[in-house]
Protein backbone atom coordinates (compact mmCIF):
# COMPACT_ATOMS: atom_id res chain seq x y z
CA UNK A 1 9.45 4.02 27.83
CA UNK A 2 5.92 4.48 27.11
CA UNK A 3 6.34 8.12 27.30
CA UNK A 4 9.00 10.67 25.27
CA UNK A 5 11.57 12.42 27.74
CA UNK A 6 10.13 15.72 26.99
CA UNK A 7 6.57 15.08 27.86
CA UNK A 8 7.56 14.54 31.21
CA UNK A 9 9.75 17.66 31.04
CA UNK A 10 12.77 16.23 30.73
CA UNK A 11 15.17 18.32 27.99
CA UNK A 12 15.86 15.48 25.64
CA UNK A 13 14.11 13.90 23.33
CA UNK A 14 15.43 9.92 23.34
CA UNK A 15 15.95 7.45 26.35
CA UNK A 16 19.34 5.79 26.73
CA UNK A 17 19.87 3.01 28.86
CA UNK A 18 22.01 5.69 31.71
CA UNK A 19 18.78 8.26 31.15
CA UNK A 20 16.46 5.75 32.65
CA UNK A 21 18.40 4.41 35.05
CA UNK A 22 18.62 8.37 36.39
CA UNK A 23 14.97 8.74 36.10
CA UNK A 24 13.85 5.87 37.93
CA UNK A 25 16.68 6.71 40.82
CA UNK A 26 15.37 10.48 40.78
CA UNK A 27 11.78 9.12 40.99
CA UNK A 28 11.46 6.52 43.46
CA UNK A 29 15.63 6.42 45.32
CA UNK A 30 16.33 3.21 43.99
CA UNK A 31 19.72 2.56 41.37
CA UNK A 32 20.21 -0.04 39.54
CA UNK A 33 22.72 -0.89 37.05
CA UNK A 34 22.43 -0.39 32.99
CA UNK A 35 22.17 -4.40 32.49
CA UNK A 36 19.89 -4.90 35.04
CA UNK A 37 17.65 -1.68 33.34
CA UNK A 38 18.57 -3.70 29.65
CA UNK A 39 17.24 -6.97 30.54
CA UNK A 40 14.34 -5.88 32.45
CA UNK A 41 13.30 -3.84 29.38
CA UNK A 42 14.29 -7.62 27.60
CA UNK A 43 11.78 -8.78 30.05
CA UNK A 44 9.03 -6.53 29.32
CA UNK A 45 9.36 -6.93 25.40
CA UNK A 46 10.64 -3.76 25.01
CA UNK A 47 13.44 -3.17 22.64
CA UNK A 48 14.74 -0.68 20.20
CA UNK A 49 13.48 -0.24 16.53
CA UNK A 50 13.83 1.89 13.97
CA UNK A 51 10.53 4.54 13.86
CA UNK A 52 9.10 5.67 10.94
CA UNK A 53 7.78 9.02 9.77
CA UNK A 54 4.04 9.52 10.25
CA UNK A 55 2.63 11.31 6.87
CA UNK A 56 -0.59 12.45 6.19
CA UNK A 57 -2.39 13.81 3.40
CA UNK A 58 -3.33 17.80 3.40
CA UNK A 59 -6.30 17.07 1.27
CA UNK A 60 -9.38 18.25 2.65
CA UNK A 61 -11.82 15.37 0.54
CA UNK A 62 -9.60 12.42 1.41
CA UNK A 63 -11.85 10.44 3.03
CA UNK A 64 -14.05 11.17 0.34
CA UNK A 65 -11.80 10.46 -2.51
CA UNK A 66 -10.07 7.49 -0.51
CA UNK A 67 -14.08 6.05 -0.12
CA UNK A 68 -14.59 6.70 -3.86
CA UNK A 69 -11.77 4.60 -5.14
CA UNK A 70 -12.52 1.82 -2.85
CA UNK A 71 -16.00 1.76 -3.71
CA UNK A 72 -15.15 1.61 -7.40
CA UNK A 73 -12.68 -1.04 -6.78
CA UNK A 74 -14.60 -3.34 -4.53
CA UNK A 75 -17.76 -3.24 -6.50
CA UNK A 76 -17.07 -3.85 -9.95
CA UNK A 77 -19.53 -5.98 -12.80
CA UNK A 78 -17.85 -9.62 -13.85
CA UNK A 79 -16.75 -7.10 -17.01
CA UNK A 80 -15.16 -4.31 -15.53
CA UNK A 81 -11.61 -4.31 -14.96
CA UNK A 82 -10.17 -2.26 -12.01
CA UNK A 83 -6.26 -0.79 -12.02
CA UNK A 84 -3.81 1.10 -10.11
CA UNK A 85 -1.42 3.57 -12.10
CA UNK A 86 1.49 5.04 -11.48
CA UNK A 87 5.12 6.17 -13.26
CA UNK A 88 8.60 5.29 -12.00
CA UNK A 89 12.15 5.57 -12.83
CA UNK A 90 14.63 3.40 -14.46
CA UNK A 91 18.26 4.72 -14.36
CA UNK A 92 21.09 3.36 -15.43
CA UNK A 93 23.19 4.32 -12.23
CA UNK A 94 22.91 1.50 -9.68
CA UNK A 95 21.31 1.80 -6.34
CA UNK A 96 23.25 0.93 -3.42
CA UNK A 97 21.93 -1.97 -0.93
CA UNK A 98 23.90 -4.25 1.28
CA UNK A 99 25.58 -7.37 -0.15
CA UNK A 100 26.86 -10.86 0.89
CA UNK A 101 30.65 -10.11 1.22
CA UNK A 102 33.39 -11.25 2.85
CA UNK A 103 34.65 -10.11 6.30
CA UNK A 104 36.61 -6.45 6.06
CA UNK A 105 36.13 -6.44 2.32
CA UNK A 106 33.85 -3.96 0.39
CA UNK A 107 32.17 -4.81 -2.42
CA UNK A 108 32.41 -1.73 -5.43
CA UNK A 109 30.14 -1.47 -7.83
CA UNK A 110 31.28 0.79 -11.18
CA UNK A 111 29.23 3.73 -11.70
CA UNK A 112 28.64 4.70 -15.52
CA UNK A 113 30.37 8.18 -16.98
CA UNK A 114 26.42 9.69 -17.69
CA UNK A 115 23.89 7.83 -15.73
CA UNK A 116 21.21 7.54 -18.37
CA UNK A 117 17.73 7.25 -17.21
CA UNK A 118 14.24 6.03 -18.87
CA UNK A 119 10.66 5.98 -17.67
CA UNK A 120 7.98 3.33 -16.67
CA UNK A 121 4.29 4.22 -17.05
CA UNK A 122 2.87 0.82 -15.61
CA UNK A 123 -1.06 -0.35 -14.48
CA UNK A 124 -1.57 -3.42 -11.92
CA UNK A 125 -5.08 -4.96 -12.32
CA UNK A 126 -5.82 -5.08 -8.31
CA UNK A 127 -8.25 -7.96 -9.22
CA UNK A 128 -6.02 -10.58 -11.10
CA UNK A 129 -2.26 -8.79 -10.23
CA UNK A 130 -1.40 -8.69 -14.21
CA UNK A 131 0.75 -5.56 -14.61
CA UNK A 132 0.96 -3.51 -18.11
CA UNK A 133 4.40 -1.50 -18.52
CA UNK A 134 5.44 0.89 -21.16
CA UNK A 135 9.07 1.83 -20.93
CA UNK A 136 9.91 5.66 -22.63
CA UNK A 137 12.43 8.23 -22.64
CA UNK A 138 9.88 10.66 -21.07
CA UNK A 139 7.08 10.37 -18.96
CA UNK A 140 4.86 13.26 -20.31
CA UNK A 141 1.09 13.30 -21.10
CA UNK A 142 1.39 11.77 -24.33
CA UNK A 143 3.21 9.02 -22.82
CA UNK A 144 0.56 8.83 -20.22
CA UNK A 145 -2.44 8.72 -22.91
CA UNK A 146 -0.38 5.48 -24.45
CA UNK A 147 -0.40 3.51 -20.99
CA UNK A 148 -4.37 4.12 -21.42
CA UNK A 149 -4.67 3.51 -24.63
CA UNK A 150 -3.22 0.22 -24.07
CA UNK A 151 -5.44 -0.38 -20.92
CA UNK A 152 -8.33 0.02 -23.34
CA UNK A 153 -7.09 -2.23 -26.02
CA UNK A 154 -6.47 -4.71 -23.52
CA UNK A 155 -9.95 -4.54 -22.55
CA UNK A 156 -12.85 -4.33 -25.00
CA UNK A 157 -15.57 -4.54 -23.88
CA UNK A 158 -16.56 -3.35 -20.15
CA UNK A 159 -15.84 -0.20 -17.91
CA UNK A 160 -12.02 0.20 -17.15
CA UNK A 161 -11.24 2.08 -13.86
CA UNK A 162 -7.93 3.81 -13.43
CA UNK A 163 -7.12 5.33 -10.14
CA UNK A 164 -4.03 6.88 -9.79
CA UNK A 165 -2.86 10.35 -8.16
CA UNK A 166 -3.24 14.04 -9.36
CA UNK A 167 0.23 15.03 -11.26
CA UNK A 168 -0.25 17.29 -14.10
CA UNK A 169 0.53 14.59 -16.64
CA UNK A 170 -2.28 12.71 -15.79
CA UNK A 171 -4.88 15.54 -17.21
CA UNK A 172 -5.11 17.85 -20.70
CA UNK A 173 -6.22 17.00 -23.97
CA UNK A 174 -4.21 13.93 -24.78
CA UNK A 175 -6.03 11.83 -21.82
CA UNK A 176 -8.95 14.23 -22.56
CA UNK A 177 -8.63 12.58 -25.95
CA UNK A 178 -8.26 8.51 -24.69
CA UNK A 179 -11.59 9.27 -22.70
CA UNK A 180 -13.28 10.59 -25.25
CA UNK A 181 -12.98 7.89 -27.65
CA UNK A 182 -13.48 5.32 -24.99
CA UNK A 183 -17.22 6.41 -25.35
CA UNK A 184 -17.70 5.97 -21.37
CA UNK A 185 -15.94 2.90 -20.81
CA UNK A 186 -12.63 4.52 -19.28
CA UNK A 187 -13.27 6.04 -15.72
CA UNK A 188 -10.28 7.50 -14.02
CA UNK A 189 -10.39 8.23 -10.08
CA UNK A 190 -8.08 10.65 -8.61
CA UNK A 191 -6.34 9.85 -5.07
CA UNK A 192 -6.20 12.49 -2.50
CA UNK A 193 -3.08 14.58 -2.37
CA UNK A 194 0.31 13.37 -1.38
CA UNK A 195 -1.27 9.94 -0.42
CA UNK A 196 1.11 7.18 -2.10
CA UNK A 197 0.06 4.73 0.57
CA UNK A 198 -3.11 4.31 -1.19
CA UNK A 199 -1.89 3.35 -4.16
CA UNK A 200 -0.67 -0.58 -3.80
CA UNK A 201 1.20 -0.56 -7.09
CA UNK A 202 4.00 1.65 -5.48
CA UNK A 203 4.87 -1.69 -3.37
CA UNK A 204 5.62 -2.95 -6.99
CA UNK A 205 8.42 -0.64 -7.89
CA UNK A 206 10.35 -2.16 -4.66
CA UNK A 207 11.14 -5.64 -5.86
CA UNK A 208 11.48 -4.40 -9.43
CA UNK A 209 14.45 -1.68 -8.17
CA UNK A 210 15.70 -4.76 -5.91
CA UNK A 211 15.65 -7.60 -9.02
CA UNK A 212 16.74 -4.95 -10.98
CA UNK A 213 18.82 -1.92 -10.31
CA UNK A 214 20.17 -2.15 -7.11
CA UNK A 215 23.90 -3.00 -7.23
CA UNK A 216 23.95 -3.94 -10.60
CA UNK A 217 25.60 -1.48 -13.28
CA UNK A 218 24.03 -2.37 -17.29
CA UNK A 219 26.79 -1.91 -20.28
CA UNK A 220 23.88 -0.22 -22.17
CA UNK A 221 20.37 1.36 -22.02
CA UNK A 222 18.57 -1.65 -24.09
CA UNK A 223 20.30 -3.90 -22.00
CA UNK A 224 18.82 -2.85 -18.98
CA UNK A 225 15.41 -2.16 -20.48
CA UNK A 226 15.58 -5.98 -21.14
CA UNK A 227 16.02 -6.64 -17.53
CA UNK A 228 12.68 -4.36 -16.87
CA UNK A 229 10.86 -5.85 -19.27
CA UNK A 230 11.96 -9.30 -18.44
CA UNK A 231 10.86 -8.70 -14.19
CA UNK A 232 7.40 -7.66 -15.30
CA UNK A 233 7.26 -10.74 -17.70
CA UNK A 234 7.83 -13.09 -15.10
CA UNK A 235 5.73 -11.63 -12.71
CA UNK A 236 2.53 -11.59 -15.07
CA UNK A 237 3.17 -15.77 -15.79
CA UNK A 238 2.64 -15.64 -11.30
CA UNK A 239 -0.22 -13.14 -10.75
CA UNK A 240 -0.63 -14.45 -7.80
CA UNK A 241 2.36 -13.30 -6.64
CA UNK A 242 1.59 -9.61 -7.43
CA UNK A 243 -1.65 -9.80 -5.72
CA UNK A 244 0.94 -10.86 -2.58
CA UNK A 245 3.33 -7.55 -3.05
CA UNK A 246 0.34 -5.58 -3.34
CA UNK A 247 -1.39 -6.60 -0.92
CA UNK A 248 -4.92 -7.47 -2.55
CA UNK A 249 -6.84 -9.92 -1.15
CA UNK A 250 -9.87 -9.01 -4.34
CA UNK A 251 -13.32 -10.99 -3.04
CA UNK A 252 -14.30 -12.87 -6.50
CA UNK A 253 -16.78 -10.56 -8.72
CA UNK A 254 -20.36 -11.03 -8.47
């Protein structure tokens, strides 16, 4: 089990239970039947789970980049604040997950006539888990510059450090403009290429899409901006919490 069926030339690519109870008999003349192969494999701790896909990032400076950011991060003055940026959807056509429901009976959930969608430019302070969200019809540099401008507001006095990845957005003259009036005090670090993993805040988006828009169909745009709004509220009066989903574990500033 150890080993995929075609590495030992077999030509398949996934064990069943009747598959390895050939290849053992073919191997060492010995059959035994498909429960006694299912709980010895019970026996051994070996069971069947769902694999993932392995994905790596093409970018030949990641470990530079990926060393950068950390450094930044883990490193900072008692002044200096440290976030994680990113942008995500909110669309008014529900997301399908499974429900409590009763035997044979499917739950339907009403789908609107035109979906209509809106845009979350949000920052998670990796240090103290307090999120800031801006909620817009677009999610283009201008938008962009306004989640930093409001980083810097938030934070006058000391170095800000936004790391975040390398869409196009996130570049031109409107940021060019934010960091130039910043004097200094905004830095922003780039992520390597096609490297979400690195960037903790994406955990964030998963309980907001499960709180919020999974199943659950909103009579109108404001009223499920409210319901945004309202999950990053609640989660800023329990940093802690955040700190938990993103899974920061910040040793306390020198």
């Amino acid at each position: 089990m150890r080993r995929r069926p075609r590495s030992l030339g077999l030509p398949f690519s996934l064990w069943t239970l009747q598959r390895l109870v050939d290849y053992l008999a073919e191997k060492t003349g010995v059959r035994i039947g498909i429960e006694t192969m299912r709980q010895g494999l019970k026996k051994a701790e070996i069971v069947p789970s769902r694999p993932q896909h392995k994905i790596s990032s093409p970018d030949p400076e990641y470990q530079v980049k990926k060393k950068t950011v950390e450094d930044a991060r883990d490193n900072l003055k008692p002044s200096d604040v440290f976030y994680y940026a990113d942008e995500f959807n909110v669309s008014g056509m529900p997301t399908l997950r499974a429900l409590w429901s009763p035997v044979g009976q499917q739950v339907m959930i009403p789908t609107p006539g035109l979906p209509h969608k809106r845009y979350g430019l949000g920052a998670v302070n990796y240090h103290t888990g307090e999120t800031v969200v801006l909620f817009r019809r677009r999610k283009r540099r201008r938008e962009v510059a306004e989640l930093l401008q409001a980083l810097v507001d938030k934070q006058p006095t000391g170095t800000i450090y936004v790391a975040w990845d390398n869409a196009d957005t996130h570049e031109d003259d409107e940021v060019e403009a934010v960091l130039r009036a910043a004097a200094g005090r905004l830095v922003l670090l780039y992520l390597p290429t096609y490297s979400p993993w690195l960037n903790p805040i994406e955990m964030l988006w998963r309980p907001f899409r499960r709180e919020v828009t999974h199943c659950e169909l909103f009579e109108t745009v404001e009223a499920l901006l409210r319901a945004a709004q309202d999950f990053f509220d609640r989660h800023n009066r329990v940093p802690q919490h955040v700190l938990s989903i993103i899974g920061s574990h910040p040793a306390k500033l020198s």
